[in-house]
Protein backbone atom coordinates (compact mmCIF):
# COMPACT_ATOMS: atom_id res chain seq x y z
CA UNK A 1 0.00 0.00 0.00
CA UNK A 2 1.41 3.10 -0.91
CA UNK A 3 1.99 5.94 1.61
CA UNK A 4 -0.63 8.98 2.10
CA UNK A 5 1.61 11.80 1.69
CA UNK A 6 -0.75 14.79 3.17
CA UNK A 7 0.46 18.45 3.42
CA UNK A 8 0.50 20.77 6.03
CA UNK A 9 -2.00 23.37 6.32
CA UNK A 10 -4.28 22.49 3.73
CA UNK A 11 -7.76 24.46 3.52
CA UNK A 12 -10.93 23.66 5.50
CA UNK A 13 -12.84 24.62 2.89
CA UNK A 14 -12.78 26.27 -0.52
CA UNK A 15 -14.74 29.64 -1.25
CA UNK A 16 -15.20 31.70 -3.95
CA UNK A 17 -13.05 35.01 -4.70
CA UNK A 18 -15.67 37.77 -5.63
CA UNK A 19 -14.60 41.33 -5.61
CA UNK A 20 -11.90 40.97 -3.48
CA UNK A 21 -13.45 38.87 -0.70
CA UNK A 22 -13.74 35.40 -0.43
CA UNK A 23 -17.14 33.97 0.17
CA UNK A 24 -19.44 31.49 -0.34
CA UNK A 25 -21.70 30.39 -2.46
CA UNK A 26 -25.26 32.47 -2.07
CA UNK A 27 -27.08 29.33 -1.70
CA UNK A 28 -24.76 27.75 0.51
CA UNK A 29 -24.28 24.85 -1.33
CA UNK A 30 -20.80 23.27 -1.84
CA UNK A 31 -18.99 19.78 -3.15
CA UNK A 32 -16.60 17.53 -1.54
CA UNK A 33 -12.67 17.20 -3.27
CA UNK A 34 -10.97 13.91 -3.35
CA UNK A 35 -7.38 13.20 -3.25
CA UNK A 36 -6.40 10.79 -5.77
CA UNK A 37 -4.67 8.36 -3.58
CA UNK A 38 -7.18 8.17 -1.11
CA UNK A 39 -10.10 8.85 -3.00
CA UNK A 40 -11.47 9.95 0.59
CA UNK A 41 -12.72 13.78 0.86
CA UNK A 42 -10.19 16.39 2.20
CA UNK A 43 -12.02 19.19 1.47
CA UNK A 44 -14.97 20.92 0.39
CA UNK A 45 -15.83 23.84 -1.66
CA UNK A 46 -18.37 26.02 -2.41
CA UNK A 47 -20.40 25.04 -5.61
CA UNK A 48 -20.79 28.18 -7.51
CA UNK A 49 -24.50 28.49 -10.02
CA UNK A 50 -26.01 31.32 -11.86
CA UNK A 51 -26.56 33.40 -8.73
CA UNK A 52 -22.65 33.36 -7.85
CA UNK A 53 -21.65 33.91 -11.34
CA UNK A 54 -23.83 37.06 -11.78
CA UNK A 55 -21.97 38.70 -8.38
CA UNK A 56 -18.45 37.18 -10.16
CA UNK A 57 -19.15 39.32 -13.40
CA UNK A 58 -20.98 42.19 -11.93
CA UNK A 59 -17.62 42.45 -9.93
CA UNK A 60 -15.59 42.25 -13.32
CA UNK A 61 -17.77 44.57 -15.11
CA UNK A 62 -17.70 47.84 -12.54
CA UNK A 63 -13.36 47.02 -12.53
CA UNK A 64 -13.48 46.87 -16.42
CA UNK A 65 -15.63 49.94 -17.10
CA UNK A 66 -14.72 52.21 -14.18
CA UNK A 67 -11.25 50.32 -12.50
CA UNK A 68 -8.23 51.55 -13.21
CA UNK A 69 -6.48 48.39 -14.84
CA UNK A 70 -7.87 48.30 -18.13
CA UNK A 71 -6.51 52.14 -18.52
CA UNK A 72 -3.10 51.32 -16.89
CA UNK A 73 -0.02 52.02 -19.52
CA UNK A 74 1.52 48.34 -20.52
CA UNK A 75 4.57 48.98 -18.68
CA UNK A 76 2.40 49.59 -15.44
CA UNK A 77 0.18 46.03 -16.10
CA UNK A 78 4.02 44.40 -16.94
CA UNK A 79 5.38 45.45 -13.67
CA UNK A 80 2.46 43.60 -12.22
CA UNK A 81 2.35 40.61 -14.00
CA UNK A 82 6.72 40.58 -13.09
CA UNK A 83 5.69 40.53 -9.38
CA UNK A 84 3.29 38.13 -10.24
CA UNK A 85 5.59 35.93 -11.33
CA UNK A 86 8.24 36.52 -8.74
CA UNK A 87 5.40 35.28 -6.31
CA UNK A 88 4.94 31.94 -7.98
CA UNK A 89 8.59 31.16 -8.41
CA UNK A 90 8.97 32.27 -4.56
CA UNK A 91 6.55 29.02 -3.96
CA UNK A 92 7.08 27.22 -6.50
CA UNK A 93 7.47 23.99 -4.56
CA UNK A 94 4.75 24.49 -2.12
CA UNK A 95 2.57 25.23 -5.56
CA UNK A 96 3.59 21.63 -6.57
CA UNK A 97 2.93 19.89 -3.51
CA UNK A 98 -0.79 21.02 -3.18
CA UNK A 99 -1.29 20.11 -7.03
CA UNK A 100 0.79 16.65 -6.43
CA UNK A 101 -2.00 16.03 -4.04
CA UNK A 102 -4.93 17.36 -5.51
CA UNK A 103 -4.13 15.80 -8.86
CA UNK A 104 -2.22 13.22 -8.61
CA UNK A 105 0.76 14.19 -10.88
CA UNK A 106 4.12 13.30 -10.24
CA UNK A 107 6.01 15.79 -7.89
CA UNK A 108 8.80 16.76 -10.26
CA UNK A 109 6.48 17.43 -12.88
CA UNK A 110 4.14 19.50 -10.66
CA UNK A 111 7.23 21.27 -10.07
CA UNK A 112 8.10 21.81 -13.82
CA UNK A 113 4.20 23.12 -14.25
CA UNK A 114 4.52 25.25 -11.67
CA UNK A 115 7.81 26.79 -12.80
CA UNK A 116 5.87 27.30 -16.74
CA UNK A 117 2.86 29.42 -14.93
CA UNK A 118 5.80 31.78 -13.99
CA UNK A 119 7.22 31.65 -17.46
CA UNK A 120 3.93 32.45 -18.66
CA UNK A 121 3.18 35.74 -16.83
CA UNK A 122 6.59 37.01 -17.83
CA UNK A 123 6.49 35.90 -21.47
CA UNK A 124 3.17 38.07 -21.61
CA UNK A 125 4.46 41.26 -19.52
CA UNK A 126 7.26 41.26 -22.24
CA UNK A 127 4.97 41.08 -25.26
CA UNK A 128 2.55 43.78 -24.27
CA UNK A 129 5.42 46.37 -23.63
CA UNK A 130 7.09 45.22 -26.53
CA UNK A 131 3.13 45.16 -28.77
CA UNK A 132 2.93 47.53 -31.89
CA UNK A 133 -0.01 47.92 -33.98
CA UNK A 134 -0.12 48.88 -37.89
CA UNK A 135 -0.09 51.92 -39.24
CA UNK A 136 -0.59 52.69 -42.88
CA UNK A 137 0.53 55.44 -45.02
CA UNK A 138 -0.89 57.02 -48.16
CA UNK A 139 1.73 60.00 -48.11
CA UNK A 140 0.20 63.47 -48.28
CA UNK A 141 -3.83 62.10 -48.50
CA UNK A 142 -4.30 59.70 -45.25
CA UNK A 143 -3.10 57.66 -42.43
CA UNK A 144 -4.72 54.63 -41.15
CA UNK A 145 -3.74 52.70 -37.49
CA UNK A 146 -5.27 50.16 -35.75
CA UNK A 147 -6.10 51.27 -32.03
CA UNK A 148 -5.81 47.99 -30.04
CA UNK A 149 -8.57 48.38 -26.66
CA UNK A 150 -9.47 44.79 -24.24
CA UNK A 151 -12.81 43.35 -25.03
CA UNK A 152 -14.17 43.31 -21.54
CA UNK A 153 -14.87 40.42 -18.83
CA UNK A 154 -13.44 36.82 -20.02
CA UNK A 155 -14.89 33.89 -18.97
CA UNK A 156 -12.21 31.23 -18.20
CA UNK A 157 -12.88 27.80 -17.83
CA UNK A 158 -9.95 25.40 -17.30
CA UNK A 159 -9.24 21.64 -17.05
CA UNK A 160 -8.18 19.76 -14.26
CA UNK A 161 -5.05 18.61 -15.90
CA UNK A 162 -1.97 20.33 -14.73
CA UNK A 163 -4.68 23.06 -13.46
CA UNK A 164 -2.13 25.81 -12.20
CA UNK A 165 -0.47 26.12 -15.28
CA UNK A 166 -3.17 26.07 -17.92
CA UNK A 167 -5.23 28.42 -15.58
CA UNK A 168 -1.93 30.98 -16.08
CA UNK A 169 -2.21 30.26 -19.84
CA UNK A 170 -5.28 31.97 -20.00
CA UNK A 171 -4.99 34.57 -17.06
CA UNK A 172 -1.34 35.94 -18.26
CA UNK A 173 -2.46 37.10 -21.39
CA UNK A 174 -6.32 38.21 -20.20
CA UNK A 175 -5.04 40.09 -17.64
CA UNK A 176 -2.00 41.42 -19.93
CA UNK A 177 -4.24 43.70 -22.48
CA UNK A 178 -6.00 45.00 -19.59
CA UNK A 179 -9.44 42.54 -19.58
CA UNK A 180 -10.78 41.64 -16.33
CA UNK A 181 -11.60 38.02 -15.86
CA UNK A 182 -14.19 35.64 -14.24
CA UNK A 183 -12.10 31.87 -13.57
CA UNK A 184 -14.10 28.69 -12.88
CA UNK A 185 -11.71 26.20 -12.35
CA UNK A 186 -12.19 22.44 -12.91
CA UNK A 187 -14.06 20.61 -10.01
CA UNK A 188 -11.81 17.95 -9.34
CA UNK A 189 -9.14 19.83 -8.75
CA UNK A 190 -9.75 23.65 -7.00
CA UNK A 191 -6.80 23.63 -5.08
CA UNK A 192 -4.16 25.33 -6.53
CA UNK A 193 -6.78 28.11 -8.35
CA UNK A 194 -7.75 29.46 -5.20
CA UNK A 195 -4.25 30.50 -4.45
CA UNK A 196 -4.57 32.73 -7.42
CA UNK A 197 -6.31 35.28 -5.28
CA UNK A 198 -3.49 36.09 -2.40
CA UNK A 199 -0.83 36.13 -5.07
CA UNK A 200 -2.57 38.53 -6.96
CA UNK A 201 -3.91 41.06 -4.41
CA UNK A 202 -0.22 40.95 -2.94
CA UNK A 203 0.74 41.69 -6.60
CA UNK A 204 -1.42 45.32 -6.42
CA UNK A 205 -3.87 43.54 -9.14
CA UNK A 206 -7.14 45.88 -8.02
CA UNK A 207 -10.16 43.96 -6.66
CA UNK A 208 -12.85 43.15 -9.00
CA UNK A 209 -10.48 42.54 -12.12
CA UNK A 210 -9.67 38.78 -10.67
CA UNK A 211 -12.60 36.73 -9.80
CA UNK A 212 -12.75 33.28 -9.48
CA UNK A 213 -16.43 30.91 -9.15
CA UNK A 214 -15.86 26.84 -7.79
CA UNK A 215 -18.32 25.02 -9.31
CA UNK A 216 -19.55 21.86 -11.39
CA UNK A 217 -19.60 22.60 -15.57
CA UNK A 218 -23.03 22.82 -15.75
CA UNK A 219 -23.75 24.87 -13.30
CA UNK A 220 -21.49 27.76 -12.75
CA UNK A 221 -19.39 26.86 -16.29
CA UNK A 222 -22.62 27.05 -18.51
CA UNK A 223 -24.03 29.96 -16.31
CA UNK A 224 -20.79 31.32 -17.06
CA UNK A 225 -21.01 30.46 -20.84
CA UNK A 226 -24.25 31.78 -20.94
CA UNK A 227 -23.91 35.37 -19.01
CA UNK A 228 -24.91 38.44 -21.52
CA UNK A 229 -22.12 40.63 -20.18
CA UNK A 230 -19.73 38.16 -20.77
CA UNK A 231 -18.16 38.57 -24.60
CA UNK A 232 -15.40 36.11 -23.97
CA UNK A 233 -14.81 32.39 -23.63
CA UNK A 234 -11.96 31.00 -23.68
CA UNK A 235 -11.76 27.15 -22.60
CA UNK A 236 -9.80 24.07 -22.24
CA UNK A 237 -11.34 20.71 -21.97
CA UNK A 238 -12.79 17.49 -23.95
CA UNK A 239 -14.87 18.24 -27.44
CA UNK A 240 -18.00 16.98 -26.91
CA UNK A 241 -18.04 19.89 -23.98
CA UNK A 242 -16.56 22.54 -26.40
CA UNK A 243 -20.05 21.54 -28.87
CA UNK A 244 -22.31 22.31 -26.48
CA UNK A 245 -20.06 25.57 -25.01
CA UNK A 246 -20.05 26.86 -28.84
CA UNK A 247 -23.68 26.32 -29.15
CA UNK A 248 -24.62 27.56 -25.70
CA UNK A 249 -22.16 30.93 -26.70
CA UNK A 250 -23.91 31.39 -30.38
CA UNK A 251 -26.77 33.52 -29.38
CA UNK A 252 -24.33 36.03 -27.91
CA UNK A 253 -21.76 35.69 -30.40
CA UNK A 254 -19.49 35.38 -28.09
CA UNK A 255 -15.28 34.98 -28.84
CA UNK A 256 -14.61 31.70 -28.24
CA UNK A 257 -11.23 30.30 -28.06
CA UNK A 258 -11.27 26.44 -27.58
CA UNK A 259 -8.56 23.67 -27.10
CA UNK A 260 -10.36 20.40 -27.02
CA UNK A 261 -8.87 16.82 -27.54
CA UNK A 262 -6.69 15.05 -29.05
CA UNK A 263 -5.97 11.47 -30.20
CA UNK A 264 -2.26 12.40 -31.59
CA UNK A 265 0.16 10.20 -34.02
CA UNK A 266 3.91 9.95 -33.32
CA UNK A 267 5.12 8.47 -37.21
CA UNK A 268 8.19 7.03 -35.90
CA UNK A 269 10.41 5.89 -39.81
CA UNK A 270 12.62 2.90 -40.24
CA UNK A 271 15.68 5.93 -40.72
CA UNK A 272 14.62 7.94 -37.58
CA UNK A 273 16.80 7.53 -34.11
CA UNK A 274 15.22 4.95 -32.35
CA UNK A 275 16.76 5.31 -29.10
CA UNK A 276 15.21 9.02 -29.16
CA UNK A 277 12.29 7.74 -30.93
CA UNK A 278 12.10 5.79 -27.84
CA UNK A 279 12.79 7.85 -25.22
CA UNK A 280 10.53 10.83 -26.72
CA UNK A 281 7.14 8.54 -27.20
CA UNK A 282 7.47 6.95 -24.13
CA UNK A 283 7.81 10.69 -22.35
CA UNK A 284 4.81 11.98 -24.77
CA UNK A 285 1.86 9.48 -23.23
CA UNK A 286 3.19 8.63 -19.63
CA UNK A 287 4.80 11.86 -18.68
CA UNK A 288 1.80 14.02 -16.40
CA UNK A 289 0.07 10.46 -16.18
CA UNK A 290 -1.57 9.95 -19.96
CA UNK A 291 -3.91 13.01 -19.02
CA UNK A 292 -2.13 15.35 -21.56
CA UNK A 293 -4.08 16.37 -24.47
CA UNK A 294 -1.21 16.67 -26.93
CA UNK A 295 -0.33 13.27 -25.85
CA UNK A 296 1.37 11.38 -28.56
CA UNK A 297 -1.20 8.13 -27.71
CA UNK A 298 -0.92 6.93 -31.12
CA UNK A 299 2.54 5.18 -32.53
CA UNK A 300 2.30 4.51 -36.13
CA UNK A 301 5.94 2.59 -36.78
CA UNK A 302 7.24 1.60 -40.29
CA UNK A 303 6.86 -2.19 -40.64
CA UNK A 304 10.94 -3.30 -41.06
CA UNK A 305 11.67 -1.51 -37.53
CA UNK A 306 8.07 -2.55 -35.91
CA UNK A 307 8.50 -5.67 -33.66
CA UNK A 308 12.08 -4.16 -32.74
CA UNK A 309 9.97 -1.23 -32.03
CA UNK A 310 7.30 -2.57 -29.95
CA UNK A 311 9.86 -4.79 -27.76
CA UNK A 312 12.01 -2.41 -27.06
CA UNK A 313 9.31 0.06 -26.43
CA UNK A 314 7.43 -2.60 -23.90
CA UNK A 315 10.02 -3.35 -22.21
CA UNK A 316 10.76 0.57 -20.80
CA UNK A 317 7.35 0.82 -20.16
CA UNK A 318 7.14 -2.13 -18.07
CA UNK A 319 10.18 -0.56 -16.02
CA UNK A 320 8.38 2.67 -15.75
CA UNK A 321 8.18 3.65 -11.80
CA UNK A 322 4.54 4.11 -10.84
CA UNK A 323 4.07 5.32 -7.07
CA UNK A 324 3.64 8.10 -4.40
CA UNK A 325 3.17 10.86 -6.65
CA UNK A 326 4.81 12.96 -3.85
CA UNK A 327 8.07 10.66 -4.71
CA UNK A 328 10.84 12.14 -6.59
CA UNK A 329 11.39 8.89 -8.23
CA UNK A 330 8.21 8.52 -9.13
CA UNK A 331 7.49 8.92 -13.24
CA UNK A 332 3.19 8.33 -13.30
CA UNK A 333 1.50 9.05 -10.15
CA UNK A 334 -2.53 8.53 -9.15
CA UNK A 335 -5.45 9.36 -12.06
CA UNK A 336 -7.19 12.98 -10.95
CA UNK A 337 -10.45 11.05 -9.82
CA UNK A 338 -11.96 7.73 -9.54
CA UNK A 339 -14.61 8.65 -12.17
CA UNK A 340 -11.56 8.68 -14.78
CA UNK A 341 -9.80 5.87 -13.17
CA UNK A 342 -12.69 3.81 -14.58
CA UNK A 343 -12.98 5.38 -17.85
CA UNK A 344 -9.36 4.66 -18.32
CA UNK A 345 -9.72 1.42 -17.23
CA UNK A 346 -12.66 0.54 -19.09
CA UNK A 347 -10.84 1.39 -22.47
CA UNK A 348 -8.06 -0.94 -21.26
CA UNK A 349 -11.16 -3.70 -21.24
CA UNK A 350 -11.73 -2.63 -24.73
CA UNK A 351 -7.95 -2.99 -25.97
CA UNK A 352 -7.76 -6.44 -24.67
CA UNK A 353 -10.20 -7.35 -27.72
CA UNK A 354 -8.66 -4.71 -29.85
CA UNK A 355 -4.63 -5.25 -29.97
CA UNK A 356 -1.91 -7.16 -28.53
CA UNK A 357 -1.40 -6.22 -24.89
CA UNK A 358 2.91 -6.13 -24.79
CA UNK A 359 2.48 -4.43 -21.13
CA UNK A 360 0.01 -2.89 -18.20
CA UNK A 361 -3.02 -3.62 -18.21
CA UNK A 362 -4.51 -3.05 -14.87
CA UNK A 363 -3.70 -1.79 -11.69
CA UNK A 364 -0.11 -1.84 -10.35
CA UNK A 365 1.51 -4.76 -7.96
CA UNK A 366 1.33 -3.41 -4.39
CA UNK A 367 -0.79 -0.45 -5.22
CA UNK A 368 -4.25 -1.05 -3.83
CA UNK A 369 -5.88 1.85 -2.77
CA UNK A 370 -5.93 5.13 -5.27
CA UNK A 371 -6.32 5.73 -8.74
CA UNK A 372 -3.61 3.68 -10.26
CA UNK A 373 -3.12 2.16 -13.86
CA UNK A 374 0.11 0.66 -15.02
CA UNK A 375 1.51 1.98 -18.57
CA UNK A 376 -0.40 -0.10 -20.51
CA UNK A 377 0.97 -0.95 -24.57
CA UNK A 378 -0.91 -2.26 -27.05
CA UNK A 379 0.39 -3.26 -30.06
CA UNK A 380 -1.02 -4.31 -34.06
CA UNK A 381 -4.35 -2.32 -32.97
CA UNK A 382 -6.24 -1.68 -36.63
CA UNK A 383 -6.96 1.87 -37.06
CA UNK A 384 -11.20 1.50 -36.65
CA UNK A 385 -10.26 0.15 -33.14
CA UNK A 386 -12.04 2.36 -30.37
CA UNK A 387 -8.62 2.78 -28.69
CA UNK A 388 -7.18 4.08 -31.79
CA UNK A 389 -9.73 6.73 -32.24
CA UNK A 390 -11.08 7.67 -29.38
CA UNK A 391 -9.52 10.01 -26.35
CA UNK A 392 -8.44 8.11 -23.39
CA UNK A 393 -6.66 10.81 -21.59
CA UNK A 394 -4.70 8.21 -19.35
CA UNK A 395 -0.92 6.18 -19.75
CA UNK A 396 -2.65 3.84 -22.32
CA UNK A 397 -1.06 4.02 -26.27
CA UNK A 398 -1.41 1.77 -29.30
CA UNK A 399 0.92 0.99 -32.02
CA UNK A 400 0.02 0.40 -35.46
CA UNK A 401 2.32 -1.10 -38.06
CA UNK A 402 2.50 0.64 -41.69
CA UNK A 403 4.42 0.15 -45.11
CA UNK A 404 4.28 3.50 -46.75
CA UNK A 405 4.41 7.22 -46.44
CA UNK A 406 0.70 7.49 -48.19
CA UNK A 407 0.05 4.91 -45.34
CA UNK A 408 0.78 6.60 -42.89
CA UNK A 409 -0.13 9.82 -42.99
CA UNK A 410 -3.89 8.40 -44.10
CA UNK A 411 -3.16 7.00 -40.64
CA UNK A 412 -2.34 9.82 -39.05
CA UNK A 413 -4.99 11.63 -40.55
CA UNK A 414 -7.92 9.17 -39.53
CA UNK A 415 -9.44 10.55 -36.24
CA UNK A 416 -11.08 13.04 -35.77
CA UNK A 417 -8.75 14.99 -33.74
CA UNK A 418 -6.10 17.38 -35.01
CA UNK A 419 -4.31 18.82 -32.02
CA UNK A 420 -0.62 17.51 -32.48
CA UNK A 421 1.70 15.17 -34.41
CA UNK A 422 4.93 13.74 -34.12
CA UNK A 423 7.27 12.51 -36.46
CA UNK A 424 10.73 11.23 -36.51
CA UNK A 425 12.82 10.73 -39.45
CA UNK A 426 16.34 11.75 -40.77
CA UNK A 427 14.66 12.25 -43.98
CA UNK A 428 14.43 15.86 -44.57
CA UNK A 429 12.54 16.15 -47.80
CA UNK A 430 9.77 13.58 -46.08
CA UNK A 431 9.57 15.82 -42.31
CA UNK A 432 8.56 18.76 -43.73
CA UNK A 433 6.15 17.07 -46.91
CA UNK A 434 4.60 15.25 -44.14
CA UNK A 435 4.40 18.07 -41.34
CA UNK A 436 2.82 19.88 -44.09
CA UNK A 437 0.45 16.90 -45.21
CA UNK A 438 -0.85 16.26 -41.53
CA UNK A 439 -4.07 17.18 -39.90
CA UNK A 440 -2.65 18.52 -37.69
CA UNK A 441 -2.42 21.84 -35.55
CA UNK A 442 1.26 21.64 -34.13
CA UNK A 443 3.65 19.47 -35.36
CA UNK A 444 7.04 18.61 -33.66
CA UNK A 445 10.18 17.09 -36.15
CA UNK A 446 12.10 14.62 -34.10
CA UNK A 447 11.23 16.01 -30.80
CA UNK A 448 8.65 15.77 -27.99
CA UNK A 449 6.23 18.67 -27.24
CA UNK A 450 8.72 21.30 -26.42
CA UNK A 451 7.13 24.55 -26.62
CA UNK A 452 7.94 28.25 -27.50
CA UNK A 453 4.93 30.67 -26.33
CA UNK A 454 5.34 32.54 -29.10
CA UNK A 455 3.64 30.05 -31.90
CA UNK A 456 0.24 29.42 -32.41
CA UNK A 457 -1.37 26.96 -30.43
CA UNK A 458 -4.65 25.07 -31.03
CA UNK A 459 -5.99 22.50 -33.29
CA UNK A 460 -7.75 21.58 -36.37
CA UNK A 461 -11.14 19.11 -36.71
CA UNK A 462 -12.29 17.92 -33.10
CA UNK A 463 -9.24 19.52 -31.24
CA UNK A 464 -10.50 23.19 -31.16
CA UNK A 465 -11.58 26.52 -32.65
CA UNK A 466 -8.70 29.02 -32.44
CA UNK A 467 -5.28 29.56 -31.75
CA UNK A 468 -3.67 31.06 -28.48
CA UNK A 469 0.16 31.55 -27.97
CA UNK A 470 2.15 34.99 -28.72
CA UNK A 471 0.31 37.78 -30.14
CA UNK A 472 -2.54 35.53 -31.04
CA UNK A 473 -3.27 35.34 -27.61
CA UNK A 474 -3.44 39.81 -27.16
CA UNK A 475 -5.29 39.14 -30.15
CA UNK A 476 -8.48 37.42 -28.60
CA UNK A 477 -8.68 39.13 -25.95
CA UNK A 478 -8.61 42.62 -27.28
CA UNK A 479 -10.51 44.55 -30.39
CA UNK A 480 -8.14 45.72 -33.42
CA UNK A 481 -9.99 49.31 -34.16
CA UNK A 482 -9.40 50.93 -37.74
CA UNK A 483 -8.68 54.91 -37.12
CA UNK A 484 -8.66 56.64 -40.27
CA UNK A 485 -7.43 59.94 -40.28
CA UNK A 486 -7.67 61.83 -43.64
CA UNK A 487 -3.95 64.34 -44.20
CA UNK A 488 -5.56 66.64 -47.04
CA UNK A 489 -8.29 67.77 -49.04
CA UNK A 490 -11.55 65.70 -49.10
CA UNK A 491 -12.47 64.41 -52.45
CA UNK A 492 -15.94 62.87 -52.22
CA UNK A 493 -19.21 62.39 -54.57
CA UNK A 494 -20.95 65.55 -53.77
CA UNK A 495 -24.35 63.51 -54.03
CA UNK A 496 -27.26 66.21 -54.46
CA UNK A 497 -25.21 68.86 -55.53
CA UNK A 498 -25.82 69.23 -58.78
CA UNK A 499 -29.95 71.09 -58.01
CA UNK A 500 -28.02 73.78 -55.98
């Protein structure tokens, strides 16, 4: 039985952050959180609906439209963002201990997540100082800019995978071109959001332009969704959600920015480097326990390297430590929630019928309590196979043999998710045909998912609507206004002229 690693000081309870107060929920009603080890309750929290959400937004709107932050100079919203990140690296690893236990993730990468939320608040102070708009020049007769001005109140809705750091994803950049913001954080995992709200009042962000709602999706997320005074959505999580979050958002016309999920191929050539081949795939669907939605969960391998492949590739995952996810030595931890240990384990059912199981399979030796699943490989699984084309968000991947380059990219290409693809080859004629070829959003050339905030990122098909990252992110969340400003004499139709 593994040990129940519990830290100190943990919260009796969870409240909302409205205005600059914590509070509860109007109604009173809350949730209970698990730990994933336990699966017992260690807290609960207050279970935000329409009611909540309204106060959240009314809050945002009076900061947006009489506050001082959307009106501050960049350098003055920079300066706070800095401090902002200065305060996360400060507690960095008691950040990653209260999302080790809350999610389950392995300390070290908690620690690494923790570290990127910093990154990302200072990426975006830079980028807004450094932000220049168009201007356009017809010399001696006109000049045109663009006036860039925030949108308003954004709703953000985030997963409960790696929670901290995709919640800084979105709040960097809102917060950057001077929006206010309304946060409802998953419900499996509200720990780490609520320490958003001392870090940023100790970072001089004014009350009202940070508010953050606890509740279940369809409750305070679709009240959220929903809310007339809210123009912006911006929202992580599984497809079929994002469907009924763009439907729910089309009588407002609301922006919507949307990462959903993914179902991605690592092509993996008979000339590529297998050791990194290897080492890379095996990092890109166990690393941050399978629940990673660029996950490479699909292997498609060319047939003369494939059972070398599969072996050698079994083999390391069978040797993968699974534990304590407070251990440093431990490489997949405990699934978020029990609900999702038996999803993942009910595809695992599936692949028994649907490939060759080379490793996994079920729960860990001498793990008996808590929501573990051993790196399960399966290999010759037939691309109509449910756990070839369907999202199982957990340390499960497939491998799927194929002869050709046509082959395999119609492999590649046959899901309906396009978030990411991976593909290894010395070839460089072939990398960048195929990169091009792929259905694919992101694409990484003989490397895992390394990224650099200033490219796009988002998918194509199932895997989203929109692209965040760099100046595409200032982009959604502020209006690009045309100013045309005429330098000389006005030469226009003089319609009904000519009687007088």
């Amino acid at each position: 039985m593994t040990q129940h690693y519990i830290p100190d000081d943990l919260p009796n309870t969870i409240q909302h952050f409205i205005d600059g107060a914590f509070v509860d929920s109007v109604s009173g009603a809350t949730f209970d959180v698990l730990d994933p080890v336990s699966n017992e309750t260690y807290v609960t929290a207050a279970a935000g609906r329409a009611e909540d959400v309204d106060l959240a937004v009314a809050a945002a709107t009076r900061a947006f439209t009489s506050g001082p932050w959307p009106r501050l100079k960049p350098r003055e919203r920079a300066r706070v963002l800095n401090r902002i990140a200065d305060a996360v690296e400060a507690q960095d690893a008691r950040l990653a201990e209260l999302e080790t236990f809350d999610t389950g993730l392995p300390i070290t990468q908690a620690l690494g997540q923790a570290q990127r939320a910093a990154e990302n608040f200072r990426f975006f102070a830079d980028l807004i100082v450094a932000q220049s708009d168009d201007a356009y020049k017809v010399p001696g007769s006109q000049l045109n800019y663009v006036n860039r001005k925030p949108i308003g109140v954004a709703g953000l809705i985030t997963p409960w995978n790696t929670p901290f750091m995709l919640e800084s994803w979105k709040l960097a950049p809102a917060l950057a071109t001077g929006c206010t913001v309304v946060l409802k954080p998953a419900e499996f995992t509200p720990l780490s959001a609520s320490l958003w709200a001392g870090i940023f009042r100790d970072a001089g962000v004014p009350d009202g332009v940070f508010n953050l709602v606890n509740g279940l999706g369809e409750e305070a997320g679709d009240a959220l969704v929903k809310h007339p005074d809210v123009p912006l959505i911006s929202f992580t999580g599984e497809s079929s959600t994002g469907r009924l979050i763009f439907a729910n958002a089309a009588p407002f016309l609301k922006g919507l920015s949307m990462e959903l999920g993914g179902k991605s191929p690592a092509v993996v050539f008979a000339d590529a480097d297998l050791d990194a081949a290897i080492d890379s795939t095996l990092f890109g669907v166990f690393s941050l326990n399978g629940e990673r939605c660029t996950a490479g969960s699909r292997i498609l391998v060319e047939r003369s390297v494939y059972e070398d492949f599969c072996a050698r590739y079994a083999a390391r995952a069978k040797s993968i430590v699974v534990g304590d996810p407070h251990d440093p030595s431990t490489e997949v931890g405990a699934l978020v929630h029990p609900e999702h240990y038996d999803k993942v384990m009910g595809y695992i059912g599936i692949g028994r019928s649907e490939g060759r199981l080379l490793a996994g399979g079920g729960r860990p030796e001498g793990l008996d309590r808590g929501n573990y699943v051993a790196p399960t490989v399966f290999a010759d699984v037939a691309p109509d196979a449910r756990i070839f084309q369907e999202e199982i968000f957990g340390p499960v991947v497939c491998i799927t043999p194929f002869d050709t380059d046509e082959e395999a990219l119609a492999l590649a290409n046959g899901v309906r998710y396009g978030l990411a693809a991976y593909l290894w080859t010395n070839d460089l004629t072939r990398a960048h045909t195929f990169a091009q070829r792929v259905e694919a959003g992101m694409v990484w050339l003989n490397s895992h998912n390394v990224r650099d905030l200033r490219t796009p990122f988002g998918g194509v098909k199932a895997s989203g609507l929109g692209h965040e990252g760099g100046y595409r992110s200032i982009d959604f969340y502020t209006h690009q206004q045309a100013v045309h400003v005429t330098l000389g004499p006005v030469h226009t139709p003089r319609f009904g002229a000519a009687a007088h």
